[in-house]
N, C-alpha and C. Protein backbone atom coordinates (compact mmCIF):
# COMPACT_ATOMS: atom_id res chain seq x y z
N UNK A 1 0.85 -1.19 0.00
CA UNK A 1 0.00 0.00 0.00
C UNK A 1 0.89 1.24 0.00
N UNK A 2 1.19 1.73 -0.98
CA UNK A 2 1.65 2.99 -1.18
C UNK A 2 1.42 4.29 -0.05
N UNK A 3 2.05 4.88 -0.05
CA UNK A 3 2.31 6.15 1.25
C UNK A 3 2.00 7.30 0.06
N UNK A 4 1.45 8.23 -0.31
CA UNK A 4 1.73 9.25 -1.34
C UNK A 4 0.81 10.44 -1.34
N UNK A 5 1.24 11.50 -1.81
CA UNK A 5 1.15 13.18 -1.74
C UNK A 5 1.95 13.72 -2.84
N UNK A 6 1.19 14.93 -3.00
CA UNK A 6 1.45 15.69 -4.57
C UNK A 6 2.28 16.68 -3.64
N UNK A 7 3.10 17.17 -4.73
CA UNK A 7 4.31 18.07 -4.38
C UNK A 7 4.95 19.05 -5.54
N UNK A 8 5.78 19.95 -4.76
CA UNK A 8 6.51 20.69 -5.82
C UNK A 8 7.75 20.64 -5.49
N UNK A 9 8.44 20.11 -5.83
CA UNK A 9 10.11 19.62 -5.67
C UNK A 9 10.99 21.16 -6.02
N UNK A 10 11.57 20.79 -5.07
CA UNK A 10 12.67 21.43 -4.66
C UNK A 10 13.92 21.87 -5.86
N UNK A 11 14.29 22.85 -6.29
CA UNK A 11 15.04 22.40 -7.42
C UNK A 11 17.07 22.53 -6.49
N UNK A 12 17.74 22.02 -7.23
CA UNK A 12 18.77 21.60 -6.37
C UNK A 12 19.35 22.92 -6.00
N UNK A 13 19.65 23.86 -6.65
CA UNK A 13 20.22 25.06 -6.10
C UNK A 13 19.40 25.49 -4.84
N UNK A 14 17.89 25.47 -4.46
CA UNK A 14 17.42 26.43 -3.44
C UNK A 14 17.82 25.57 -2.27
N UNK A 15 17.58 24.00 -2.36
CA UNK A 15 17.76 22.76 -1.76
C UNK A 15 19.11 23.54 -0.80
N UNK A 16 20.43 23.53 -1.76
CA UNK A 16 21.71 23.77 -1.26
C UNK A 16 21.50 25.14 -0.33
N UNK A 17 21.03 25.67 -0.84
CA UNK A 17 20.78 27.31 -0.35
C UNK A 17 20.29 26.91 1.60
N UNK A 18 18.94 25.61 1.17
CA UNK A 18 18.47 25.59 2.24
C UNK A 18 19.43 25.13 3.59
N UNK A 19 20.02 24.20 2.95
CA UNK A 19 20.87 23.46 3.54
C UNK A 19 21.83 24.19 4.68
N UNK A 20 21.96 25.60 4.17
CA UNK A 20 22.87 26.00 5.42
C UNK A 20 22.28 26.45 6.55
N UNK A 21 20.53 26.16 6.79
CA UNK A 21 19.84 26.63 8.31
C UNK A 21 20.03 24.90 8.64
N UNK A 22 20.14 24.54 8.07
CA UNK A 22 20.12 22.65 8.86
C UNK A 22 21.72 22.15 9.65
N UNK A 23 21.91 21.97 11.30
CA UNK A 23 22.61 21.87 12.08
C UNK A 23 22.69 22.72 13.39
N UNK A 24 22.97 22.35 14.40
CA UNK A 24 23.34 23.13 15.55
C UNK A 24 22.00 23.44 16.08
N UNK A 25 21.01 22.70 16.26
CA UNK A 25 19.72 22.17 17.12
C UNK A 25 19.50 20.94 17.58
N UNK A 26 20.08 20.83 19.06
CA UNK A 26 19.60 19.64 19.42
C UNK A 26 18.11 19.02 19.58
N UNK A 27 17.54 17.55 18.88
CA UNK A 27 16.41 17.34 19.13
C UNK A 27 15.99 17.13 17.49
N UNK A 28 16.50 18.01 16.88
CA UNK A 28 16.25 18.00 15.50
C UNK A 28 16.54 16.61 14.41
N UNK A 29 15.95 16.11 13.51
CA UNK A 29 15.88 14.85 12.42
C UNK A 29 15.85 16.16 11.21
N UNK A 30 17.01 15.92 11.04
CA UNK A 30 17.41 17.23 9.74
C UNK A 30 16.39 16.25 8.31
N UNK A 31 16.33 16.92 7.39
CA UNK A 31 15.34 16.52 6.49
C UNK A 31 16.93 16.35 5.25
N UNK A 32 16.56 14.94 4.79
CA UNK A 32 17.73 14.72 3.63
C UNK A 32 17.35 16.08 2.38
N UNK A 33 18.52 17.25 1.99
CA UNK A 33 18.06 18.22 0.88
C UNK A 33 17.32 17.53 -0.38
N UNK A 34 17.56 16.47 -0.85
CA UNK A 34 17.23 15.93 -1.74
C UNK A 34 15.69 15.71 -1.77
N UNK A 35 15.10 15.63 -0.11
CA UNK A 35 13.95 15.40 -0.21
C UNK A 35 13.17 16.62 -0.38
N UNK A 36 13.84 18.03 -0.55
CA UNK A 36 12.87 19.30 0.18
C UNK A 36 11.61 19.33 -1.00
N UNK A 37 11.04 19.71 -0.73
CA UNK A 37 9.46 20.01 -1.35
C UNK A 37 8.38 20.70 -0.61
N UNK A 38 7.70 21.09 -1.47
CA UNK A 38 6.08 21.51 -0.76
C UNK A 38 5.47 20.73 -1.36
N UNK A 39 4.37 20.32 -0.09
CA UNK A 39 3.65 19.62 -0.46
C UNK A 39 2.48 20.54 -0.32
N UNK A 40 1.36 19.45 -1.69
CA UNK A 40 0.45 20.44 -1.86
C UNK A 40 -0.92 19.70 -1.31
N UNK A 41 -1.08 17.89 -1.65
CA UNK A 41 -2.03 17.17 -0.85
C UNK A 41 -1.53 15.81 -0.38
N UNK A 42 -1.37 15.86 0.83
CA UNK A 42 -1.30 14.60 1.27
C UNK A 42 -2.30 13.71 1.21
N UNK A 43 -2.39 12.61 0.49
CA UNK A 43 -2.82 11.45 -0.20
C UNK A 43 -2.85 10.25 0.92
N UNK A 44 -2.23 9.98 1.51
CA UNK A 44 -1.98 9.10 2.67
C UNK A 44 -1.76 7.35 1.94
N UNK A 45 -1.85 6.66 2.71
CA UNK A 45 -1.78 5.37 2.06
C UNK A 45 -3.24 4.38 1.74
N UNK A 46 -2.98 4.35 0.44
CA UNK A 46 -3.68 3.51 -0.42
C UNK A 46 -3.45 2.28 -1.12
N UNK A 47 -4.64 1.92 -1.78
CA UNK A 47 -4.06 0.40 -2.42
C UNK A 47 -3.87 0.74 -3.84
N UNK A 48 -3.48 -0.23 -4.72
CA UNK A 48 -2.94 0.60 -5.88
C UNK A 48 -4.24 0.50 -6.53
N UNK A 49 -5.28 0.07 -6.78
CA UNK A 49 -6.01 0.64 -7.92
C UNK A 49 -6.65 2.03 -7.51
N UNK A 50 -6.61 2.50 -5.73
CA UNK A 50 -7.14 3.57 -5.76
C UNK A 50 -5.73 4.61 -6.31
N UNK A 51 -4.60 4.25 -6.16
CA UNK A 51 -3.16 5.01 -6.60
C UNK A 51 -3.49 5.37 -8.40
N UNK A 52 -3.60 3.85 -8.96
CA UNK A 52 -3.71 4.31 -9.96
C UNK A 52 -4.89 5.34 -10.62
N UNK A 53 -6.03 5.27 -10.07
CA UNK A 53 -7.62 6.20 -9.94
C UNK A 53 -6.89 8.08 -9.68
N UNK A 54 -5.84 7.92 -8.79
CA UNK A 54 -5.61 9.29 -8.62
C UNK A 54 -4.79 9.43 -9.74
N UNK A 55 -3.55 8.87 -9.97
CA UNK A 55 -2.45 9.17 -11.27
C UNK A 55 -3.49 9.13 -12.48
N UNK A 56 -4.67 8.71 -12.62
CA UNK A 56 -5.51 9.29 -13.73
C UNK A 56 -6.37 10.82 -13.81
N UNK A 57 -6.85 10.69 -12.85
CA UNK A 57 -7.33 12.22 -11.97
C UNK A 57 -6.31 12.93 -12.14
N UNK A 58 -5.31 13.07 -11.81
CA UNK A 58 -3.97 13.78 -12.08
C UNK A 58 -3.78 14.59 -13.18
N UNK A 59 -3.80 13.63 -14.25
CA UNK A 59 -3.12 13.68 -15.51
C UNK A 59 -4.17 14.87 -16.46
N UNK A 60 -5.48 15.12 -15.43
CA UNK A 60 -6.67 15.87 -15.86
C UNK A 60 -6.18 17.31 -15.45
N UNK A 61 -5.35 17.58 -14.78
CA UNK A 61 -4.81 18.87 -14.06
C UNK A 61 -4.75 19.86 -15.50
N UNK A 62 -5.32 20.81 -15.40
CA UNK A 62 -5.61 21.83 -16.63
C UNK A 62 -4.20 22.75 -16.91
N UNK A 63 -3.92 23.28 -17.89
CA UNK A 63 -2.90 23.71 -18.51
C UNK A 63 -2.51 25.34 -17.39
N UNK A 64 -1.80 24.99 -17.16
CA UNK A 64 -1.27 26.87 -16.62
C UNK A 64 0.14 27.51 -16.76
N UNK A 65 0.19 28.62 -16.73
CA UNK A 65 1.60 29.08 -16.71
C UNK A 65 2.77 28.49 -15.57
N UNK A 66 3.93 28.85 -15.91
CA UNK A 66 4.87 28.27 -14.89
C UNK A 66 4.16 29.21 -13.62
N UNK A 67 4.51 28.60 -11.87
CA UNK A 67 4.66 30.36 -11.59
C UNK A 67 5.56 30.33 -10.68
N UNK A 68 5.81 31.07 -9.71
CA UNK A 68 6.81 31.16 -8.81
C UNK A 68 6.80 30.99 -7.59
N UNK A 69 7.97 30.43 -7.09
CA UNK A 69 7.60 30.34 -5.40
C UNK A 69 8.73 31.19 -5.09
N UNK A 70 8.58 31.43 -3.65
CA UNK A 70 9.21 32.07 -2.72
C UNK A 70 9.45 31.92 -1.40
N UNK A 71 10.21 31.72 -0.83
CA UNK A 71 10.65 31.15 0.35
C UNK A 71 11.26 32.20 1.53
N UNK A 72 10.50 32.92 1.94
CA UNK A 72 10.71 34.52 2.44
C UNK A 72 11.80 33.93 3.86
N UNK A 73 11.06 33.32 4.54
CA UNK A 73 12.32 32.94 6.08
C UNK A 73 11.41 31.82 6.94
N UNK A 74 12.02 31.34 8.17
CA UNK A 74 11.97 30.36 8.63
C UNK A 74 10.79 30.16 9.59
N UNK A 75 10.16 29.30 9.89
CA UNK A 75 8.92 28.87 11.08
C UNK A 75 8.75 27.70 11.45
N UNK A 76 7.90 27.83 12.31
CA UNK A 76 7.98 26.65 13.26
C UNK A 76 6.34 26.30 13.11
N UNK A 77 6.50 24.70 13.45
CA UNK A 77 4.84 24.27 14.00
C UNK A 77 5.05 23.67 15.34
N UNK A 78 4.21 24.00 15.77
CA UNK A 78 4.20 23.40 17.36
C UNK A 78 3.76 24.43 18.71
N UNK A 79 4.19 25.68 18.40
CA UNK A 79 4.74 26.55 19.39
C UNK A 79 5.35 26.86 19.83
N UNK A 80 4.67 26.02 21.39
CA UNK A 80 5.58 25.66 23.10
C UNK A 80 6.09 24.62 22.75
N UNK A 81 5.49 23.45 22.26
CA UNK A 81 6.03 22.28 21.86
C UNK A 81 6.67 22.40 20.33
N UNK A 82 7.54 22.85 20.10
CA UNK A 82 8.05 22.95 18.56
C UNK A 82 8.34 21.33 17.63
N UNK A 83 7.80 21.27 17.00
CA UNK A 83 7.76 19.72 16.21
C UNK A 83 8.30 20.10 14.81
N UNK A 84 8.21 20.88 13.95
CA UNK A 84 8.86 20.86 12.81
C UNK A 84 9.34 22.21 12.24
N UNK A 85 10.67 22.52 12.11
CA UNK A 85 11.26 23.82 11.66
C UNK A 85 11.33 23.69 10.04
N UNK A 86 10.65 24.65 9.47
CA UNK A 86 10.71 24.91 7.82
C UNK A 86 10.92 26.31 7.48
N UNK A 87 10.95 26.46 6.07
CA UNK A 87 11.17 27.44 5.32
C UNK A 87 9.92 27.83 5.15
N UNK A 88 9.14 28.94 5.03
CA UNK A 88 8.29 29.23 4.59
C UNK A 88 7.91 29.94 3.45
N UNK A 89 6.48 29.71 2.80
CA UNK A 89 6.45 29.99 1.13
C UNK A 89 5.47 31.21 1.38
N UNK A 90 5.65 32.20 0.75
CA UNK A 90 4.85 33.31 0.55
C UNK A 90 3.80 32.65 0.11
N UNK A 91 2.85 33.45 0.53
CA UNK A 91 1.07 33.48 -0.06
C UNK A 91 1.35 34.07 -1.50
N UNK A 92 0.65 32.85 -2.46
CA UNK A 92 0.24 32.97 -3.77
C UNK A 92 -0.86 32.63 -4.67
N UNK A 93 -1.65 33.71 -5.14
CA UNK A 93 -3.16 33.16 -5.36
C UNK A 93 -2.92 31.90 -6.61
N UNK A 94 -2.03 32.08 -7.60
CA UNK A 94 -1.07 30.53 -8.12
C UNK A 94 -1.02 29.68 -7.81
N UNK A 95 -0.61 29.58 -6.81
CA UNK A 95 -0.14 28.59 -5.34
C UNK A 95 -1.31 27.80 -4.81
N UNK A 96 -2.36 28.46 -4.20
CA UNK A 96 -3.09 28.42 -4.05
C UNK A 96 -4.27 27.84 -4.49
N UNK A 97 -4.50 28.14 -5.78
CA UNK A 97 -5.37 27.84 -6.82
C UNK A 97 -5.15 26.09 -6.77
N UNK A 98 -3.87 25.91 -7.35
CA UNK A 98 -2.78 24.97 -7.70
C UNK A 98 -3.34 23.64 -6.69
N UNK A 99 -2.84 24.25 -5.66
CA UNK A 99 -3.38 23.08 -4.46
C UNK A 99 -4.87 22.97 -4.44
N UNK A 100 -5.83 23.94 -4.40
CA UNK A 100 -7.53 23.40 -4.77
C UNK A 100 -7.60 22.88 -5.95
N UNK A 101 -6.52 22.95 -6.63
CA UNK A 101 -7.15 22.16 -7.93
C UNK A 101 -6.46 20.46 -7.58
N UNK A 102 -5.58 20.68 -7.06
CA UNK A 102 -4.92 18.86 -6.37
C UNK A 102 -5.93 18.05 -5.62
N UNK A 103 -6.38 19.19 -4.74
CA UNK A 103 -7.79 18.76 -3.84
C UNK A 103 -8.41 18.29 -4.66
N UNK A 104 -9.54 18.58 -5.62
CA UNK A 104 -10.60 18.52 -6.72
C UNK A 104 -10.17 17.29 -7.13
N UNK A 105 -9.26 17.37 -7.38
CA UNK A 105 -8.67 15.96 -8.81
C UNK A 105 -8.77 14.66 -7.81
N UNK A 106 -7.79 14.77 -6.07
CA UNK A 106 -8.06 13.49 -5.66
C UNK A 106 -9.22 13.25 -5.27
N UNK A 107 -10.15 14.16 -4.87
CA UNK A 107 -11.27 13.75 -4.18
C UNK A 107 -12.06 13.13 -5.27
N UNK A 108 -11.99 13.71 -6.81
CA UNK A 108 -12.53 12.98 -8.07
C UNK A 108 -11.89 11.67 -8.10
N UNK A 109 -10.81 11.52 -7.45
CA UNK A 109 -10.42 9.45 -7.56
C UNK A 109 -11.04 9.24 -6.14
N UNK A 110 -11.99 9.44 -5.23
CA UNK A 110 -12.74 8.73 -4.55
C UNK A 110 -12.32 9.02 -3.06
N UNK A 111 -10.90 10.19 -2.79
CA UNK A 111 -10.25 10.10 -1.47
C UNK A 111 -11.38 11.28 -0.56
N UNK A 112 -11.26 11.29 0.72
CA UNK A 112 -11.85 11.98 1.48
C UNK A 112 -11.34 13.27 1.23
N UNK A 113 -12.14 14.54 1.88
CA UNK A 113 -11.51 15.81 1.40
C UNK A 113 -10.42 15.95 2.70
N UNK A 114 -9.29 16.51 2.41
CA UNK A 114 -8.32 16.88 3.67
C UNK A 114 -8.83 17.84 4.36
N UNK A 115 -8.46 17.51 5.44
CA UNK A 115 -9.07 18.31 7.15
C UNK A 115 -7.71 19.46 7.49
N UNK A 116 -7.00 19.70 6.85
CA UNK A 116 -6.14 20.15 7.33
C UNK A 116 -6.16 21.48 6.39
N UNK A 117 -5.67 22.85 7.30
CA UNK A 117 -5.79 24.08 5.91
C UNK A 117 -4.09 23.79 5.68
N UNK A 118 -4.17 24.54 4.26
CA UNK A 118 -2.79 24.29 3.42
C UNK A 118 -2.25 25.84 4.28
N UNK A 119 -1.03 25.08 4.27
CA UNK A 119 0.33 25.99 4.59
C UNK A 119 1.71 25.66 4.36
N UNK A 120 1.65 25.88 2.85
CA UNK A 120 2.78 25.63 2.15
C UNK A 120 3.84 26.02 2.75
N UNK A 121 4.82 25.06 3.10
CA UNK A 121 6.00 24.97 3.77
C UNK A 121 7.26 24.46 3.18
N UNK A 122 8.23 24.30 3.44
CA UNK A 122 9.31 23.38 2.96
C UNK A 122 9.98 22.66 4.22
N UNK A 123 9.56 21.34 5.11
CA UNK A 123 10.12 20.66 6.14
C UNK A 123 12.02 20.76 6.10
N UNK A 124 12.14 21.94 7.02
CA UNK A 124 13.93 21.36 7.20
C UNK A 124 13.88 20.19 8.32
N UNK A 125 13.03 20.24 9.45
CA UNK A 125 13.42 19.21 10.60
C UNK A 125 12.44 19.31 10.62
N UNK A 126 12.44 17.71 11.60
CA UNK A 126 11.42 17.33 12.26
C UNK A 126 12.00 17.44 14.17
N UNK A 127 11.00 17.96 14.40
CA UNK A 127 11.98 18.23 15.92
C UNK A 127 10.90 17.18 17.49
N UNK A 128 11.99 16.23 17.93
CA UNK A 128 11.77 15.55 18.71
C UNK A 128 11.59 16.61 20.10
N UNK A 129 10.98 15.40 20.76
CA UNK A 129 10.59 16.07 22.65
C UNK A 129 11.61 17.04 23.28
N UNK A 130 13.46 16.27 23.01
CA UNK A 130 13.96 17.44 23.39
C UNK A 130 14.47 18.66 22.43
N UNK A 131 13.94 19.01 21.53
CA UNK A 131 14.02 20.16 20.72
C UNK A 131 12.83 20.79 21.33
N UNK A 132 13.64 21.54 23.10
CA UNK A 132 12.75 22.50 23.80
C UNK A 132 12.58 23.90 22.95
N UNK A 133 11.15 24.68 23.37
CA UNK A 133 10.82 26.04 23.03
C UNK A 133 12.20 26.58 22.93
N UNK A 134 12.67 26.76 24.25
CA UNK A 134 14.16 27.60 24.40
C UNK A 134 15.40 27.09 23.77
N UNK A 135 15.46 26.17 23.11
CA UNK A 135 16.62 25.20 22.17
C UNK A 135 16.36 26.03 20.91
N UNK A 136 15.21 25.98 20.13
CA UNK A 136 14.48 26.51 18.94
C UNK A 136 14.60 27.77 19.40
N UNK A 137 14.10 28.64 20.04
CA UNK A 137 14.59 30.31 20.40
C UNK A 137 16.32 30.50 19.86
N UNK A 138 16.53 29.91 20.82
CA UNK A 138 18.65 29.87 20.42
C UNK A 138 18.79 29.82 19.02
N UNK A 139 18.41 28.99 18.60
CA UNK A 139 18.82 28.47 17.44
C UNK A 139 18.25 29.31 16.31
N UNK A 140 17.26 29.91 16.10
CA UNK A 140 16.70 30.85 15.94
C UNK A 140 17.50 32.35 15.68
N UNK A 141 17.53 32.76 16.85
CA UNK A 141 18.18 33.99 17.68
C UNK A 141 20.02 33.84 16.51
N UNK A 142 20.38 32.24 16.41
CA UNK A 142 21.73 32.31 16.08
C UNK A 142 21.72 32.51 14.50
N UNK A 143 20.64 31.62 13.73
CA UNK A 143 20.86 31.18 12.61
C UNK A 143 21.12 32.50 11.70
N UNK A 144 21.56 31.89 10.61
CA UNK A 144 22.13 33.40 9.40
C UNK A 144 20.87 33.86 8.92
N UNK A 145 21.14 35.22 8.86
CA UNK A 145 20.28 35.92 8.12
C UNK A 145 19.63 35.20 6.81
N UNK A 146 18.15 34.86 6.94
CA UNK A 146 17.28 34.38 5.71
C UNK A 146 17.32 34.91 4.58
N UNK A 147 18.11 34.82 3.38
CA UNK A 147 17.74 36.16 2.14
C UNK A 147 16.61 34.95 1.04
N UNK A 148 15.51 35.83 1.27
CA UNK A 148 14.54 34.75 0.28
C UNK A 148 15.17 34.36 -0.91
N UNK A 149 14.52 33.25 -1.21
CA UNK A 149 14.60 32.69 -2.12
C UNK A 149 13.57 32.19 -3.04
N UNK A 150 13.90 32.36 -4.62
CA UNK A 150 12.94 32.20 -5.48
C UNK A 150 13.36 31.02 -6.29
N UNK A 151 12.13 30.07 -6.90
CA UNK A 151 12.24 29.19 -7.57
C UNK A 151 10.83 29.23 -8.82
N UNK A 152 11.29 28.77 -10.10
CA UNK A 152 10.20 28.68 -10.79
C UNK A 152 9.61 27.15 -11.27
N UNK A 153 8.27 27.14 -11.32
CA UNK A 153 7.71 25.65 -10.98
C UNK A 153 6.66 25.59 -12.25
N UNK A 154 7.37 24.09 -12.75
CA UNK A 154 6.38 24.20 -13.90
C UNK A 154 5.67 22.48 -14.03
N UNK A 155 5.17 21.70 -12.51
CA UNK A 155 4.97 20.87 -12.90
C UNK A 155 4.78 20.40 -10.97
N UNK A 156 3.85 19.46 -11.21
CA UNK A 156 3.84 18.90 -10.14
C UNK A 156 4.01 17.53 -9.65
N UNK A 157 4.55 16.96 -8.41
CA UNK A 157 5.27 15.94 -8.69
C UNK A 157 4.30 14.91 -7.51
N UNK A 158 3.78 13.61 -7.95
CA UNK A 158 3.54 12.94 -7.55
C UNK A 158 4.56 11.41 -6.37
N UNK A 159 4.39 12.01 -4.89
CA UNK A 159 5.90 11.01 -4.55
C UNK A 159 5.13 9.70 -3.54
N UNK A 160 6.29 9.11 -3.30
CA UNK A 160 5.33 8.04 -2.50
C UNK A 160 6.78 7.96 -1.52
N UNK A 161 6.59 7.66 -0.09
CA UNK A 161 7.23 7.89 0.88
C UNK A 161 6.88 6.81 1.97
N UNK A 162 8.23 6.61 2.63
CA UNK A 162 8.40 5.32 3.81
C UNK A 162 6.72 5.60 4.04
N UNK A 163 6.16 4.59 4.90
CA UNK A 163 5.44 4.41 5.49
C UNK A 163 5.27 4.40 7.46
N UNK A 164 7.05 4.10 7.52
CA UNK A 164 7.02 4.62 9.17
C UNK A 164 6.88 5.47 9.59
N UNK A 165 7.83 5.90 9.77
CA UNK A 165 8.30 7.51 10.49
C UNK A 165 7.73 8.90 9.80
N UNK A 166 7.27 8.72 8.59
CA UNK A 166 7.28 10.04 8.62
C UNK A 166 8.79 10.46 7.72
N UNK A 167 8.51 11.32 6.44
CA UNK A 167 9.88 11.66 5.87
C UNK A 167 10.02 10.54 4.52
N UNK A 168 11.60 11.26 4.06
CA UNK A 168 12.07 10.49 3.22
C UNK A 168 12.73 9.13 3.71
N UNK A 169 13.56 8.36 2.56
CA UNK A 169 13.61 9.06 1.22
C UNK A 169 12.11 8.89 0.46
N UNK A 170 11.79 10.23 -0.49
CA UNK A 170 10.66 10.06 -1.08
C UNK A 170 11.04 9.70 -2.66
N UNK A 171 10.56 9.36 -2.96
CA UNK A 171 10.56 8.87 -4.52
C UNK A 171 8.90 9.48 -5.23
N UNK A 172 9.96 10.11 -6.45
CA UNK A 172 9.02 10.73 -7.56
C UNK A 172 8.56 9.62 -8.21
N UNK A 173 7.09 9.26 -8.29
CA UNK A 173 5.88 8.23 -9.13
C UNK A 173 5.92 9.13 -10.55
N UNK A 174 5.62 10.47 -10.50
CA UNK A 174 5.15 10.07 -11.77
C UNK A 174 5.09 12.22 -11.78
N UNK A 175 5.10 12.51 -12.96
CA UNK A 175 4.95 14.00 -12.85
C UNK A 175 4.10 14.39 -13.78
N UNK A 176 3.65 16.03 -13.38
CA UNK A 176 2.24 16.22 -14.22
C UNK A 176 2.81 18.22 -14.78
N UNK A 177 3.25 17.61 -15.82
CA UNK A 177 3.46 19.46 -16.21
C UNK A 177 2.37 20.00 -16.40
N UNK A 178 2.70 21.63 -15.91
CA UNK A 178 1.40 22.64 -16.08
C UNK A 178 1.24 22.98 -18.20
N UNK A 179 2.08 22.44 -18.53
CA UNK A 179 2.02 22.70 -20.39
C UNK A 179 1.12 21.39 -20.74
């Protein structure tokens, strides 16, 4: 049973770029660069004829221009309890659109609608029990100055991912250009 979620992959230069906020937080499960992405719907695990039902739904994704992302500076989910440090993506009505239209397509292969609101991110860590509030403050307080970063996206990438833990390595199924 496949693990899988639509995404926008990382291209290797921003990846590298990202790479220098990852270290010097204890508590932290640094994210392999290779894996960085936004994800746009998590898909969860299925059996393959419903896999294959979505990679058809997919392939229906309507024609659009490239557009752009942006990766302005860094955040946290959790709070008090901090659980995952990322990059964060500017608000884009593109963007945006993009992911209700991912929504539309899987829920047309039969999946439930996601409960969760989108907040396009890019996972650097995943941060365990002792990656305290005040560990993440420090680390924070230390890291280099964020200079955004831009990437242009012309396609979206279908991946399928471990099934334990959570994370990579993810592997690209199958991709869906906006042409």
């Amino acid at each position: 049973m496949p693990r899988l979620f639509t995404g926008i992959a990382v291209p290797p230069t921003v990846a590298e770029a990202l790479e220098a906020y990852q270290g010097g937080l204890p508590g932290a499960r640094w994210i392999d660069p290779d894996d960085f992405h936004v994800t746009l719907r998590f898909i969860g695990d299925i059996d393959a004829s419903t896999a294959d039902d979505v990679v058809e739904a997919l392939a229906e994704m309507r024609t659009r221009p490239p557009l752009t992302v942006t990766l302005p500076g860094l955040g946290l989910f959790g709070g008090d309890r901090p659980r995952a440090l990322y990059a964060s993506v500017r608000a884009d009505p593109a963007l945006t659109d993009l992911q209700a239209e991912q929504e539309r397509l899987v829920r047309r292969a039969g999946l439930e609608p996601e409960r969760r609101k989108f907040t396009p991110h890019v996972t650097l860590a995943r941060l365990r029990r002792d990656a305290t509030s005040e560990a993440v403050a420090m680390y924070l307080s230390q890291a280099p100055v964020f200079a955004p970063l831009t990437f242009s996206v012309d396609r979206v990438t279908l991946f399928s991912a471990r099934d334990s833990t959570g994370g990579g390595p993810y592997v690209a199924e199958a991709a869906f250009p906006f042409g």
